[in-house]
PDB file of N, CA and C in Angstrom:
ATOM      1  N   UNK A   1     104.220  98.587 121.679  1.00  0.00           N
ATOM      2  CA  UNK A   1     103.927  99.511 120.587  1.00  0.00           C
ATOM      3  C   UNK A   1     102.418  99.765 120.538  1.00  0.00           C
ATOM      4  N   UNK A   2     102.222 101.106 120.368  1.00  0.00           N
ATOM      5  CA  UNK A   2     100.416 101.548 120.222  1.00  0.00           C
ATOM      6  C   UNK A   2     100.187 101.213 118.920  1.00  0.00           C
ATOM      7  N   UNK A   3      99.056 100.759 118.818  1.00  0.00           N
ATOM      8  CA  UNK A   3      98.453 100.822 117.267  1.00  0.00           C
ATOM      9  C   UNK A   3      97.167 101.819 117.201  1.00  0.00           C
ATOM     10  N   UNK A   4      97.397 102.417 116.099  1.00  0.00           N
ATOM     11  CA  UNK A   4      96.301 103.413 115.908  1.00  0.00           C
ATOM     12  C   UNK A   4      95.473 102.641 114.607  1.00  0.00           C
ATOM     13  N   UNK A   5      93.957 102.583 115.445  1.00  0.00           N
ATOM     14  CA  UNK A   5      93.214 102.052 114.156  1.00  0.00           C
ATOM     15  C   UNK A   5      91.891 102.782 113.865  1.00  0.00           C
ATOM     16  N   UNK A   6      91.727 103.258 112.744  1.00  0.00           N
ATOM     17  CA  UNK A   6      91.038 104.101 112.324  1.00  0.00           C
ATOM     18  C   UNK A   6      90.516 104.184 110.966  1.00  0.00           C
ATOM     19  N   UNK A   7      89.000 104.252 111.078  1.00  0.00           N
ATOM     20  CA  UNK A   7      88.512 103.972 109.638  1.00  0.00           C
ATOM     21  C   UNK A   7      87.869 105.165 109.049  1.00  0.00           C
ATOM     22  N   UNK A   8      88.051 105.571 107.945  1.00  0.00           N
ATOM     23  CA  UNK A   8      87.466 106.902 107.147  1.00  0.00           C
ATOM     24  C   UNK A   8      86.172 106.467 106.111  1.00  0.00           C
ATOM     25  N   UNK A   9      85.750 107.424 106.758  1.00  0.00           N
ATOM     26  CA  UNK A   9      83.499 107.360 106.032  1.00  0.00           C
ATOM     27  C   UNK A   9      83.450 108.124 105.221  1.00  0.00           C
ATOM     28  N   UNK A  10      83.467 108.152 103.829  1.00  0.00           N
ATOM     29  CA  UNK A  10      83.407 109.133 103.164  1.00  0.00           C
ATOM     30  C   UNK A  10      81.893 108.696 102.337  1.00  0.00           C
ATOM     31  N   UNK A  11      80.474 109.849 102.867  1.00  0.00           N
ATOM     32  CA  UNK A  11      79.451 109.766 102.111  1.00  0.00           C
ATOM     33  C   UNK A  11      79.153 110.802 101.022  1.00  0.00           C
ATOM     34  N   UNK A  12      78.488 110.275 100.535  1.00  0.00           N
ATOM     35  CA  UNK A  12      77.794 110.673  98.916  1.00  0.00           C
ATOM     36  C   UNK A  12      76.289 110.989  99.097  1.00  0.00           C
ATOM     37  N   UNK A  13      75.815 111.786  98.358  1.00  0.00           N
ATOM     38  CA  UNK A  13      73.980 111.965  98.068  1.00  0.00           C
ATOM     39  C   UNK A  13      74.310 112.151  96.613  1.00  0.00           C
ATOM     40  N   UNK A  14      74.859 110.716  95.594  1.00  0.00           N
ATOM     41  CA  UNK A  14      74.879 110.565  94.109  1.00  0.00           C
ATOM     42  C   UNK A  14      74.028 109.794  94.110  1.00  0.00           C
ATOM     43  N   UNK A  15      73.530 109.676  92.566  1.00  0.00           N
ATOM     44  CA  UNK A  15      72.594 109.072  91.705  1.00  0.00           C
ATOM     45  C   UNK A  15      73.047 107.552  91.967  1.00  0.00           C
ATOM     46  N   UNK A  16      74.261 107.103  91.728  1.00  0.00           N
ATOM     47  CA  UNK A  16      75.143 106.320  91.446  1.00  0.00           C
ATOM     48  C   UNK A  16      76.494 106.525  92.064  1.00  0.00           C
ATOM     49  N   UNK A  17      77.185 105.580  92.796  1.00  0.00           N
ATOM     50  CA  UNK A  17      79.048 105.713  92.907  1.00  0.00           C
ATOM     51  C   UNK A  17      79.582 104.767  92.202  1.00  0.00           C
ATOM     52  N   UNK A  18      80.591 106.154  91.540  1.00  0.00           N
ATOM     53  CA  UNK A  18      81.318 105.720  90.284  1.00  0.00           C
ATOM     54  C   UNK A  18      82.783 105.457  90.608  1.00  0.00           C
ATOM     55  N   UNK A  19      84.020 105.166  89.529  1.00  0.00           N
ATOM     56  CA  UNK A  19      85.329 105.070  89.984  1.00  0.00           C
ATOM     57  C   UNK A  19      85.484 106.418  90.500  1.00  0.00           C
ATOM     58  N   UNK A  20      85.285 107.303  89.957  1.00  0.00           N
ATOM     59  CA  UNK A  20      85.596 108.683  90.529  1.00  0.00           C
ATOM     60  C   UNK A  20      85.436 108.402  91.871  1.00  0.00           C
ATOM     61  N   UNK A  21      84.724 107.911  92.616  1.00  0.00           N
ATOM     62  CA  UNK A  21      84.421 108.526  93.863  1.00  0.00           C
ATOM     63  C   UNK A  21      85.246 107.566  94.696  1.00  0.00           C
ATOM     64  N   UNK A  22      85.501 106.319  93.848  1.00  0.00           N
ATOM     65  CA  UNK A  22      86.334 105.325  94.580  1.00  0.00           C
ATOM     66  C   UNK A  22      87.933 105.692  94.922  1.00  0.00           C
ATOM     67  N   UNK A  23      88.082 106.615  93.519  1.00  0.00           N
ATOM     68  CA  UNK A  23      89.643 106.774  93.121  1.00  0.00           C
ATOM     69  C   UNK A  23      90.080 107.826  94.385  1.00  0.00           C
ATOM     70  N   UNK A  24      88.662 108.943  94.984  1.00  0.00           N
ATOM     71  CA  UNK A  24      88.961 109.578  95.634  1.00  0.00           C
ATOM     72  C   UNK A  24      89.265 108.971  97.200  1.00  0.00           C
ATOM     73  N   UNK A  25      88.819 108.284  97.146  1.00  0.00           N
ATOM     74  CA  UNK A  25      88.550 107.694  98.630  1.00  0.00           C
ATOM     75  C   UNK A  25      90.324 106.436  98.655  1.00  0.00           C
ATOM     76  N   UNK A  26      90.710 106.069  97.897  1.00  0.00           N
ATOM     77  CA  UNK A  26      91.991 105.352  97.704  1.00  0.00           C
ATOM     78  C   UNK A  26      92.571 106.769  98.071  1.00  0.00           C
ATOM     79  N   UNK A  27      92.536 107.648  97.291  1.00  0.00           N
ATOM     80  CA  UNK A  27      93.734 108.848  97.404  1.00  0.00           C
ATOM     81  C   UNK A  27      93.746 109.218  98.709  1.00  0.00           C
ATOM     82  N   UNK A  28      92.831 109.495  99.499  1.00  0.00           N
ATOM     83  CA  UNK A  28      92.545 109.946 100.947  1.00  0.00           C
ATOM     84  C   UNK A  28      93.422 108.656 101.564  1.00  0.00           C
ATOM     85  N   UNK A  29      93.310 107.252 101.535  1.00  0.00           N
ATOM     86  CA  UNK A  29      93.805 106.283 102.655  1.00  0.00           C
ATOM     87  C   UNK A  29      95.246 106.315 102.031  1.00  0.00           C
ATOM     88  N   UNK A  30      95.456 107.011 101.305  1.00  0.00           N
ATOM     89  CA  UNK A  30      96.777 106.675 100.423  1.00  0.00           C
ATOM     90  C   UNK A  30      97.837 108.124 101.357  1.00  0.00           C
ATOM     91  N   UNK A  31      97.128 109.011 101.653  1.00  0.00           N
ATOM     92  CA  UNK A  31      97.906 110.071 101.711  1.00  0.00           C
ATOM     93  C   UNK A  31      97.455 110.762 103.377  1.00  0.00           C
ATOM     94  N   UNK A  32      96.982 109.245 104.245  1.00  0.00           N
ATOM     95  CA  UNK A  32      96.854 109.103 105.897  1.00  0.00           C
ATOM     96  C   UNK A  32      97.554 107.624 106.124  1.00  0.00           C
ATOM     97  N   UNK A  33      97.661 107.810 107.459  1.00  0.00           N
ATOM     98  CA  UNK A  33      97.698 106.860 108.267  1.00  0.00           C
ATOM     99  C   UNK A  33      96.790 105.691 108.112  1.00  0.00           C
ATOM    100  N   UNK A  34      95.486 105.899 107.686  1.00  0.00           N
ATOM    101  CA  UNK A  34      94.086 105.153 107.356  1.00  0.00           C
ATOM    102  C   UNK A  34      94.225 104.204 106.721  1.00  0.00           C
ATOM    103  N   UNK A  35      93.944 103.174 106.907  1.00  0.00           N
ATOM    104  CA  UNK A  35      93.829 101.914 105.786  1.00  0.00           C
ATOM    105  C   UNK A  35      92.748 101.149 105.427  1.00  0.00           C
ATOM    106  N   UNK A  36      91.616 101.631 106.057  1.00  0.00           N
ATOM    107  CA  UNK A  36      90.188 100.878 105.748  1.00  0.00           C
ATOM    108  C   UNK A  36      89.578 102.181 105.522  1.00  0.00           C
ATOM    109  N   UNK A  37      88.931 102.390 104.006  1.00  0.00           N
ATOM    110  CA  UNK A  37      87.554 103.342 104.143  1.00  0.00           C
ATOM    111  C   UNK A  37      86.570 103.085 103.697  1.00  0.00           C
ATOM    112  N   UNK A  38      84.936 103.597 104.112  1.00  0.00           N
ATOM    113  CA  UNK A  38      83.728 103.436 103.550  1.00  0.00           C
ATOM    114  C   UNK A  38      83.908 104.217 102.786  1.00  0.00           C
ATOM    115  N   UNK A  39      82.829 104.070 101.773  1.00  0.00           N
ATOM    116  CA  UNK A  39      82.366 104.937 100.614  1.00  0.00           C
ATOM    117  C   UNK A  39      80.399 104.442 101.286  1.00  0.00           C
ATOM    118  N   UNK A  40      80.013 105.654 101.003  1.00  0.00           N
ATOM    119  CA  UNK A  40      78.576 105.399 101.732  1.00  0.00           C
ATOM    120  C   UNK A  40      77.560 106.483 100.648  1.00  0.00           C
ATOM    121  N   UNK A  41      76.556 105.799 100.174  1.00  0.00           N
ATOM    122  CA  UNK A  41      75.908 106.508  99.175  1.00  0.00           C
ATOM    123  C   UNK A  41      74.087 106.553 100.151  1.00  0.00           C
ATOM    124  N   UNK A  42      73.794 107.438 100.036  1.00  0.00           N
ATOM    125  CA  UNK A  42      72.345 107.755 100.625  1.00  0.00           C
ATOM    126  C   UNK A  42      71.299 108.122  99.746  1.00  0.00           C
ATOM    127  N   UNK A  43      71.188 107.569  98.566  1.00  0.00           N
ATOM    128  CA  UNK A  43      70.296 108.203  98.319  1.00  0.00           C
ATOM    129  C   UNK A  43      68.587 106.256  97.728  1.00  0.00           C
ATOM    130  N   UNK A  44      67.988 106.974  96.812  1.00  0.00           N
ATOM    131  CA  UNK A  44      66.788 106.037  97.007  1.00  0.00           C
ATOM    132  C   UNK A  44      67.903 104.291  97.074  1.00  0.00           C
ATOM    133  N   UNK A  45      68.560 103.967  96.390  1.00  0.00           N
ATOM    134  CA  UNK A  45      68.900 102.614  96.540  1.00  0.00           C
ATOM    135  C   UNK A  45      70.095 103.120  97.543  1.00  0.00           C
ATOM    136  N   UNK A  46      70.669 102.847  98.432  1.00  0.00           N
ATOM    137  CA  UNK A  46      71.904 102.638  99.463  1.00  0.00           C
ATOM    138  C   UNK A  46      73.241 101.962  98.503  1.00  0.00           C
ATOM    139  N   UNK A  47      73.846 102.664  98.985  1.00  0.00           N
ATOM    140  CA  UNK A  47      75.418 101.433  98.251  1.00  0.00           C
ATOM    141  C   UNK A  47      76.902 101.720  99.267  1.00  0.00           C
ATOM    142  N   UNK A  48      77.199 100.578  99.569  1.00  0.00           N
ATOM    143  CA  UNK A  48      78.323 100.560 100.301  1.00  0.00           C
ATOM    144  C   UNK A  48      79.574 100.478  99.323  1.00  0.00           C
ATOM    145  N   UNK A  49      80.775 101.305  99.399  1.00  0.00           N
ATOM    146  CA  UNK A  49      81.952 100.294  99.093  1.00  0.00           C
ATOM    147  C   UNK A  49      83.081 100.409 100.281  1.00  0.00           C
ATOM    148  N   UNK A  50      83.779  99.150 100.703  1.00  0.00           N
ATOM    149  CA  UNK A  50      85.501  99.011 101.418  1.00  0.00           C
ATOM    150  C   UNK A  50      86.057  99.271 100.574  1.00  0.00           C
ATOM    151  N   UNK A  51      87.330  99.872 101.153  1.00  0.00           N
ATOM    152  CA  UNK A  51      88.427 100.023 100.236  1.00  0.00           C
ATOM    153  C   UNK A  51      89.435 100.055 101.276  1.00  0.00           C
ATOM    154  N   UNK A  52      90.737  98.997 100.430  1.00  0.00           N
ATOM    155  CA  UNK A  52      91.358  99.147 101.893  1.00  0.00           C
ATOM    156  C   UNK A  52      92.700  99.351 101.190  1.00  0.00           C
ATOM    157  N   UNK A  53      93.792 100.087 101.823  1.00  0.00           N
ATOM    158  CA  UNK A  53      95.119 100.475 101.149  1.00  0.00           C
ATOM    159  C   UNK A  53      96.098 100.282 102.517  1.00  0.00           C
ATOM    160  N   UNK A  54      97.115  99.845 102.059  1.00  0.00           N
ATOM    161  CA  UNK A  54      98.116  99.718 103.129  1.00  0.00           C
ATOM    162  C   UNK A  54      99.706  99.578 102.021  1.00  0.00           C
ATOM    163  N   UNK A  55     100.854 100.068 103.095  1.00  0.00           N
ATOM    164  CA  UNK A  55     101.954  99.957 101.864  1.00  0.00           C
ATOM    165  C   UNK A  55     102.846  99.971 102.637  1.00  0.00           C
ATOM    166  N   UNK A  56     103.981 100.015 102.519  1.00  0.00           N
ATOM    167  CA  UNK A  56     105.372  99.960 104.189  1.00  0.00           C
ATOM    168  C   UNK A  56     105.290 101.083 104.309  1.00  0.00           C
ATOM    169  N   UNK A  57     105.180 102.066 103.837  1.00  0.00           N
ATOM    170  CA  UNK A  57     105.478 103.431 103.817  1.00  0.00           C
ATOM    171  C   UNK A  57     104.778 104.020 105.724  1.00  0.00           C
ATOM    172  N   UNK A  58     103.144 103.383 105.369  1.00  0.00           N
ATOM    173  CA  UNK A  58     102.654 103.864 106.887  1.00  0.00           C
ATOM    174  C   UNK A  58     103.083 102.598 107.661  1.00  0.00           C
ATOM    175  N   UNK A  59     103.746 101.117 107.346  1.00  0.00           N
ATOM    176  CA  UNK A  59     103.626 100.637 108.652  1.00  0.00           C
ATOM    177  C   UNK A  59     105.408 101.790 109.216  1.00  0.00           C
ATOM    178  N   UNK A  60     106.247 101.986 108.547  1.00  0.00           N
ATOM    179  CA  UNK A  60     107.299 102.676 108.767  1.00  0.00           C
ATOM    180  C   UNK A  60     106.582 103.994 109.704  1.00  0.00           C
ATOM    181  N   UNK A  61     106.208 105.126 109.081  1.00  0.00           N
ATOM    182  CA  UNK A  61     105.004 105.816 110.188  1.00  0.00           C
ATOM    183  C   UNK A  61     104.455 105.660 111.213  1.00  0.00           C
ATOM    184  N   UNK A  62     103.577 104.374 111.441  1.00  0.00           N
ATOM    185  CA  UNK A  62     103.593 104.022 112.661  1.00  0.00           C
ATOM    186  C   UNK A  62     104.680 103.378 113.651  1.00  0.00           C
ATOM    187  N   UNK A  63     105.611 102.945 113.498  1.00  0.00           N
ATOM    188  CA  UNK A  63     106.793 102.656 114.351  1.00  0.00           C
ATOM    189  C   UNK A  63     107.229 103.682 114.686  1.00  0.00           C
ATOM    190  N   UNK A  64     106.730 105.203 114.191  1.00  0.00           N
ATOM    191  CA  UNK A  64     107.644 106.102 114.971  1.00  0.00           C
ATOM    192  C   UNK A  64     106.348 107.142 115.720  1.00  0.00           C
ATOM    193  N   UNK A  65     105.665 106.517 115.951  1.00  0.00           N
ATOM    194  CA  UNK A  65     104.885 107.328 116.606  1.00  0.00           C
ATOM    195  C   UNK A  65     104.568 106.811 117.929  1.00  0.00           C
TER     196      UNK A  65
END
């Protein structure tokens, strides 16, 4: 069986990252294949967040690919 592994970068140029930006980045791994994403903020202080989502739904998905 192939495994597809793949991580989604989603950056920001905010003041601050808030739940908003978290909630968006869950919804994105929620509604791919994806199960690990950055949240990446650039501006004067740096801020990382992981977020990681997984559910049977994609390991079912991947068995048929």
């Amino acid at each position: 069986m192939k495994q597809i592994t793949t991580d989604y970068i989603f950056h920001k140029a905010v003041d601050k990252l808030c739940e908003q930006h978290e909630l968006q980045l869950i919804n994105y791994l929620k509604a791919t294949l994806i199960e690990v994403g950055l949240l990446l903020n650039f501006r004067e202080k740096p801020q990382v967040r992981r977020k990681i989502f997984t559910n049977d739904k994609k390991q079912n998905l991947r068995s048929s690919v």
